[in-house]
PDB file of N, CA and C in Angstrom:
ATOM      1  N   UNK A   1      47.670 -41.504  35.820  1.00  0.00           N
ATOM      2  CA  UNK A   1      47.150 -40.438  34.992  1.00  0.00           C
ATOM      3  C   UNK A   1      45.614 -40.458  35.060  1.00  0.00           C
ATOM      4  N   UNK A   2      45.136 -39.407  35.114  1.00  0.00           N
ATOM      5  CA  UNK A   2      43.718 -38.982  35.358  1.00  0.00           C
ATOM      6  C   UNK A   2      42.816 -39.538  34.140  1.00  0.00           C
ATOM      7  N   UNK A   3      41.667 -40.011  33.999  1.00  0.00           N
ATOM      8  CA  UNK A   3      40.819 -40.178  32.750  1.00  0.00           C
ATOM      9  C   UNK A   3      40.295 -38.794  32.457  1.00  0.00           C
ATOM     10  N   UNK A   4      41.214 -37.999  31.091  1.00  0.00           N
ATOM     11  CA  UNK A   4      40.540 -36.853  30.730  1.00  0.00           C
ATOM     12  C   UNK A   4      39.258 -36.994  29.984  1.00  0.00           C
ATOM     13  N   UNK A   5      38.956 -38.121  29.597  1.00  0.00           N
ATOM     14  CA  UNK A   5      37.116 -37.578  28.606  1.00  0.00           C
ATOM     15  C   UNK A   5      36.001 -37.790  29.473  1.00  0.00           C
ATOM     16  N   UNK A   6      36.063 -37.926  30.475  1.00  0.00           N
ATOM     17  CA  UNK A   6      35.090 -37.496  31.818  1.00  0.00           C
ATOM     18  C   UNK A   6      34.806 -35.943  31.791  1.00  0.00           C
ATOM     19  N   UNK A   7      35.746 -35.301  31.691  1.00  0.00           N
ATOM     20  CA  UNK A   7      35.448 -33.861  32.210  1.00  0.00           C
ATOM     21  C   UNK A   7      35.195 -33.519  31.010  1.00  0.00           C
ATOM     22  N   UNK A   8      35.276 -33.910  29.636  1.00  0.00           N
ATOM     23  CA  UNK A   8      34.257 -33.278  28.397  1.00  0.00           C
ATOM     24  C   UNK A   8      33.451 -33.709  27.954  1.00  0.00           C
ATOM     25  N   UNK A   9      33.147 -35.289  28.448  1.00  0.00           N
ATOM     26  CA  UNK A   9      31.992 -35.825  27.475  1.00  0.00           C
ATOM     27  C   UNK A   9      30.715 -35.551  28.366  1.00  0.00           C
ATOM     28  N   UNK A  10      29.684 -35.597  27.095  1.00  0.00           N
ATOM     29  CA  UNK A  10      28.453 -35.162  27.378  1.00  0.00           C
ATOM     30  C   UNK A  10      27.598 -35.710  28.670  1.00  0.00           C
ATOM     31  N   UNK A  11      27.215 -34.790  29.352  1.00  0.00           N
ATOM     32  CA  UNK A  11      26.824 -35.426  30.896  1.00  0.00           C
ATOM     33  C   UNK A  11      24.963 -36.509  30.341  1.00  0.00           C
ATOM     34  N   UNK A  12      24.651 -37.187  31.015  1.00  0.00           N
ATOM     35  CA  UNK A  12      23.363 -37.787  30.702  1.00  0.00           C
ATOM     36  C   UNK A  12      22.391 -37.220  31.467  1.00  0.00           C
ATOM     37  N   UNK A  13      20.992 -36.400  30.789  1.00  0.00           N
ATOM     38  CA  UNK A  13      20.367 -35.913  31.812  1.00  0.00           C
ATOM     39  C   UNK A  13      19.226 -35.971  31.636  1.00  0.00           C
ATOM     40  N   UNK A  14      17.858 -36.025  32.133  1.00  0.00           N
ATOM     41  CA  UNK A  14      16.689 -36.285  32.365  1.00  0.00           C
ATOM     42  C   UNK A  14      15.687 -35.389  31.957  1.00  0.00           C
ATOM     43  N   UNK A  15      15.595 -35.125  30.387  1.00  0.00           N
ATOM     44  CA  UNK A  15      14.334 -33.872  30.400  1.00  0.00           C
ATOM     45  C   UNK A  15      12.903 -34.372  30.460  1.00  0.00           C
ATOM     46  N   UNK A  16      11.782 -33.515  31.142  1.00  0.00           N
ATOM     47  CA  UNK A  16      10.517 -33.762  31.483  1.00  0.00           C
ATOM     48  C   UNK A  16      10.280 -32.572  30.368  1.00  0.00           C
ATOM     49  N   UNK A  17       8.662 -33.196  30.251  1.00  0.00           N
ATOM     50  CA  UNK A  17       7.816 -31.815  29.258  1.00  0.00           C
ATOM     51  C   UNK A  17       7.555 -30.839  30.262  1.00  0.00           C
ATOM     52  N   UNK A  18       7.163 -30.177  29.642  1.00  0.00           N
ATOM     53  CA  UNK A  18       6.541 -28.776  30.203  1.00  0.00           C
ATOM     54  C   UNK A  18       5.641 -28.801  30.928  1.00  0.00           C
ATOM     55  N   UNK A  19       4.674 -29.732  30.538  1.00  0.00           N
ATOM     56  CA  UNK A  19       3.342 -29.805  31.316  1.00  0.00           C
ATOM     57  C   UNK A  19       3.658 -30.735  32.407  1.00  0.00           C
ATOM     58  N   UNK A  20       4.640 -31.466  32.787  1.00  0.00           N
ATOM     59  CA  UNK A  20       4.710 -31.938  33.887  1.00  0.00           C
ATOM     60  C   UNK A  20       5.299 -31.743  35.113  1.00  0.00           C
ATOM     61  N   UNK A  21       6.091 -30.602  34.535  1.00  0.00           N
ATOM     62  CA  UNK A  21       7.192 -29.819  35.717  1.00  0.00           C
ATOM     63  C   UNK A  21       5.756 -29.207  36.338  1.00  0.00           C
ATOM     64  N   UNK A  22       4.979 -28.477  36.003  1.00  0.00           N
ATOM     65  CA  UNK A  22       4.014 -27.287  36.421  1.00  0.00           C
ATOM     66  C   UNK A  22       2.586 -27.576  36.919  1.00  0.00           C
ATOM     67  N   UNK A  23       2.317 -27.679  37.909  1.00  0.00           N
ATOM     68  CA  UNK A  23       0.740 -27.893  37.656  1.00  0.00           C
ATOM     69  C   UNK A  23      -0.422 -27.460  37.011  1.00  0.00           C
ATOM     70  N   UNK A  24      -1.309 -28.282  36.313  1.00  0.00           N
ATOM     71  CA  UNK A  24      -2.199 -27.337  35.402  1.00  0.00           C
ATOM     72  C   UNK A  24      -3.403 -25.992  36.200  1.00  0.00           C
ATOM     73  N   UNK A  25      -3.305 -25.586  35.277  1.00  0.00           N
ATOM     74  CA  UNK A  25      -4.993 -24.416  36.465  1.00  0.00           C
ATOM     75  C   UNK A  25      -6.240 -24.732  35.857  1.00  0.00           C
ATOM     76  N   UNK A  26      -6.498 -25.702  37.068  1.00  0.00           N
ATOM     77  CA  UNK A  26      -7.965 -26.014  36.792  1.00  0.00           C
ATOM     78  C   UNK A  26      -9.117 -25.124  36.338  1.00  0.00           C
ATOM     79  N   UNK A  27      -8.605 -23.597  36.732  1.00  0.00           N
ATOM     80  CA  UNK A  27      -9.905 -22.543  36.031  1.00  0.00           C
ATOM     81  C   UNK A  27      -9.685 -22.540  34.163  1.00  0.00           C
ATOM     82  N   UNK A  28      -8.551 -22.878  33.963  1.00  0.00           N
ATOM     83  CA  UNK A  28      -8.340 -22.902  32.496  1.00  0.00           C
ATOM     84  C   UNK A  28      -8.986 -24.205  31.991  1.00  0.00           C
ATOM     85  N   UNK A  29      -8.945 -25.435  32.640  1.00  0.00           N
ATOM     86  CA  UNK A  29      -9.421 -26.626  32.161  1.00  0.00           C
ATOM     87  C   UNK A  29     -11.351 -26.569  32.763  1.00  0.00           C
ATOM     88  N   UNK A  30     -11.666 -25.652  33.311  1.00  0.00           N
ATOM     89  CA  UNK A  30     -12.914 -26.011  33.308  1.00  0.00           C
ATOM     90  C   UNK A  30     -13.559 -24.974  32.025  1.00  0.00           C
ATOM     91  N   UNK A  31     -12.902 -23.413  31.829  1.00  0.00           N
ATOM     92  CA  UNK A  31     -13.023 -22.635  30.943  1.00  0.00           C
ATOM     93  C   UNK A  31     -13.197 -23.275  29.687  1.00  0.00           C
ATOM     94  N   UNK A  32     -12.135 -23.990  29.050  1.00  0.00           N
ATOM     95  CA  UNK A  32     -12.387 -24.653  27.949  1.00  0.00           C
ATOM     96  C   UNK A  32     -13.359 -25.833  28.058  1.00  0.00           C
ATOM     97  N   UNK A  33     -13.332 -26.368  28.844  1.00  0.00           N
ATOM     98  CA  UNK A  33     -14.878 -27.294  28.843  1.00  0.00           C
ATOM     99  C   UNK A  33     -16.172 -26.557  28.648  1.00  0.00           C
ATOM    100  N   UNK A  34     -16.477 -25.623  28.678  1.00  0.00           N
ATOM    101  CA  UNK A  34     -17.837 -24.848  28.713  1.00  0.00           C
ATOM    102  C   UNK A  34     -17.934 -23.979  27.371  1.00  0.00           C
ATOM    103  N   UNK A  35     -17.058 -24.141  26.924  1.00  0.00           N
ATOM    104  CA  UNK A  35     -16.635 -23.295  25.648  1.00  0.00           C
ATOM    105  C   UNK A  35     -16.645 -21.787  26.174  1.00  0.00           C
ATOM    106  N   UNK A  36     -15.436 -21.464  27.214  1.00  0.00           N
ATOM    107  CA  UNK A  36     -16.181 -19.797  27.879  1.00  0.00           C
ATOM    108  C   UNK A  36     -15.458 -18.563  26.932  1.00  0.00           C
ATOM    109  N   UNK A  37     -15.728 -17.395  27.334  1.00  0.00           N
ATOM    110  CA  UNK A  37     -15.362 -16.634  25.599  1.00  0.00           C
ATOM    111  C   UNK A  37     -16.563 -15.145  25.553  1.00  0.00           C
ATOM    112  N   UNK A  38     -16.090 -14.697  24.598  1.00  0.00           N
ATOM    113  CA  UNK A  38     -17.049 -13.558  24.490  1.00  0.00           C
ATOM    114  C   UNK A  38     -18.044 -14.378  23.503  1.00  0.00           C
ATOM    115  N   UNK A  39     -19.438 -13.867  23.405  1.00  0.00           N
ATOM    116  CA  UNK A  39     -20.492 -14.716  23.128  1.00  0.00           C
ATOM    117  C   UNK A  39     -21.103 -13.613  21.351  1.00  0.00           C
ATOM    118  N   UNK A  40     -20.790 -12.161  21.539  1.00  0.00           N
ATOM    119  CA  UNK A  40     -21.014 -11.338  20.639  1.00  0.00           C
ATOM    120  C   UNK A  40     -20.250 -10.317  20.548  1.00  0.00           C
ATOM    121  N   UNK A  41     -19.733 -10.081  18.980  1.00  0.00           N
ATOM    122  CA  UNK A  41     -18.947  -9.222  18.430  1.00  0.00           C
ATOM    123  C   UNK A  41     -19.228  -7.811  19.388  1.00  0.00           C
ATOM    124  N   UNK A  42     -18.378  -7.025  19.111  1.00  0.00           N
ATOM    125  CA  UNK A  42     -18.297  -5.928  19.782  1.00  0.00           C
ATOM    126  C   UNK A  42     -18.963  -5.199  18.887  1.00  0.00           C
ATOM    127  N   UNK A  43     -19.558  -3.731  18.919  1.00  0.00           N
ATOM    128  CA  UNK A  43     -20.249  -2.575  18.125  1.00  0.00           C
ATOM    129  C   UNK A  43     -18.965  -2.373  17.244  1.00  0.00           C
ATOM    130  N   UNK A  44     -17.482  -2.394  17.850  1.00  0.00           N
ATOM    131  CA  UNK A  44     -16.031  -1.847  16.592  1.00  0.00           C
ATOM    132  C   UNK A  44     -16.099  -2.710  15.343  1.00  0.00           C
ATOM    133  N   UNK A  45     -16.073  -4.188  16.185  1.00  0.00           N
ATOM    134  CA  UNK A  45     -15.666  -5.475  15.243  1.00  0.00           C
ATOM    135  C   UNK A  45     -16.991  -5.610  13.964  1.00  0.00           C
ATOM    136  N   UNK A  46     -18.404  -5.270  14.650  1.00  0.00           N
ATOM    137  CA  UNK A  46     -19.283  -5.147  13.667  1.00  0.00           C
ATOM    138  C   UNK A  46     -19.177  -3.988  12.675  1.00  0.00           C
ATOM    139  N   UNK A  47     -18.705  -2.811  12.954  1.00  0.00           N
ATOM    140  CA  UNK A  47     -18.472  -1.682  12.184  1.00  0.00           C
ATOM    141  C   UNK A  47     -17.199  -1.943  11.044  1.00  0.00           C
ATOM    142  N   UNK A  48     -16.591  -2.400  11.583  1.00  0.00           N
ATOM    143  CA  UNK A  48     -15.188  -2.796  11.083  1.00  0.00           C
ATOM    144  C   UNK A  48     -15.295  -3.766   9.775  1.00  0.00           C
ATOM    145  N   UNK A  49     -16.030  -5.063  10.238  1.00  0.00           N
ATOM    146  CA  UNK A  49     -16.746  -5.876   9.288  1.00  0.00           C
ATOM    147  C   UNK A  49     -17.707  -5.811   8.050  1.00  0.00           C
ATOM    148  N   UNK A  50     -18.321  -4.318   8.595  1.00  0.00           N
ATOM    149  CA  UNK A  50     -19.020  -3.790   7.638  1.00  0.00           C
ATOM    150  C   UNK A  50     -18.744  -2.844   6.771  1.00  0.00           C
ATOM    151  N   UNK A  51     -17.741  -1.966   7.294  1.00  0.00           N
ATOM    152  CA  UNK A  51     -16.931  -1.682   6.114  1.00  0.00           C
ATOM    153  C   UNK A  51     -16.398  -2.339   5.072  1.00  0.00           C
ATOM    154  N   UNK A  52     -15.310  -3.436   5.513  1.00  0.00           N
ATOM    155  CA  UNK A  52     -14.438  -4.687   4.886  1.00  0.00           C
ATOM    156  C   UNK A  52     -15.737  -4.891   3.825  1.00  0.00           C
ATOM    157  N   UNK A  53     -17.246  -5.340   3.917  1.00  0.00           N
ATOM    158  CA  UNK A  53     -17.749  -6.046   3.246  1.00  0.00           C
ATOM    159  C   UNK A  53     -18.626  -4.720   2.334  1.00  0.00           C
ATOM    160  N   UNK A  54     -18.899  -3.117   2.450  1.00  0.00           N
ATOM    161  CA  UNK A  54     -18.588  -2.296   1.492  1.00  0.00           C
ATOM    162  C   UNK A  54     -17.618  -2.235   0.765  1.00  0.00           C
ATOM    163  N   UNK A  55     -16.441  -2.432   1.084  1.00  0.00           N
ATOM    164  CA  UNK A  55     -15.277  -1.982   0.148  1.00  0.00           C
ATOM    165  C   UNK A  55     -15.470  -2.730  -1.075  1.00  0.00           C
ATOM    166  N   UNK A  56     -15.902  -4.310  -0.466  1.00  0.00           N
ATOM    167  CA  UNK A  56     -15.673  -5.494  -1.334  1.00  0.00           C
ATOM    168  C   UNK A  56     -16.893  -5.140  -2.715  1.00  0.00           C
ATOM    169  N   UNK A  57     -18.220  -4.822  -2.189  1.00  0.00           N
ATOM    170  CA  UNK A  57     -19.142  -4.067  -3.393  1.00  0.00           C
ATOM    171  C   UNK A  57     -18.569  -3.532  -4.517  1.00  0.00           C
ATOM    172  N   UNK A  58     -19.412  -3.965  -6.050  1.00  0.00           N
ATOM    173  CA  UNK A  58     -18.671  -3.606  -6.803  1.00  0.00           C
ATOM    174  C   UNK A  58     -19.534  -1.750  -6.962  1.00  0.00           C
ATOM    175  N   UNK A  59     -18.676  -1.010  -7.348  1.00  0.00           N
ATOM    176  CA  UNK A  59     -19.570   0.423  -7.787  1.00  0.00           C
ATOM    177  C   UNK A  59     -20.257   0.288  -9.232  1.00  0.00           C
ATOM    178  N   UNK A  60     -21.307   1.191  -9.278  1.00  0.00           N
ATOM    179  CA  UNK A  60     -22.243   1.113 -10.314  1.00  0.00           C
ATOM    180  C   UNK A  60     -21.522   1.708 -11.469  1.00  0.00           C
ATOM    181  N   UNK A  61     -21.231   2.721 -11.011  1.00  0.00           N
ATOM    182  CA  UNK A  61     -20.494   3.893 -11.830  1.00  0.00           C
ATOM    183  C   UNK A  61     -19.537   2.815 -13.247  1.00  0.00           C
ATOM    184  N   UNK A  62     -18.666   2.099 -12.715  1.00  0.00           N
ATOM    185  CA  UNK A  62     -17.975   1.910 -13.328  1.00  0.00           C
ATOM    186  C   UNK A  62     -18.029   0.416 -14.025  1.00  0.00           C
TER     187      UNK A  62
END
């Protein structure tokens, strides 16, 4: 007679992380070394900001 808990028990298997299956991209690891990035808000993000910080003003009126 055949050994049936072979064909259901759990097989044993070998997981690796993520970062080691893949090679890294060195343009990303030198990017973050330099701190690279936009350096100044955009004309929207400043407009945008400056609204947010009108709204926040209290009015006289009231």
């Amino acid at each position: 007679m055949a050994n049936k808990t072979t064909g259901t028990r759990q097989k044993l298997t070998f997981r690796l992380d993520p970062a080691q299956t893949k090679p890294r991209n060195p343009v990303a690891v030198a990017a973050k070394q330099r701190a690279a990035g936009s350096h100044q808000k955009s004309a929207s993000a400043l407009r945008q900001e400056q609204n947010r910080l009108a709204k926040k003003l209290p009015i006289e009126g009231e």
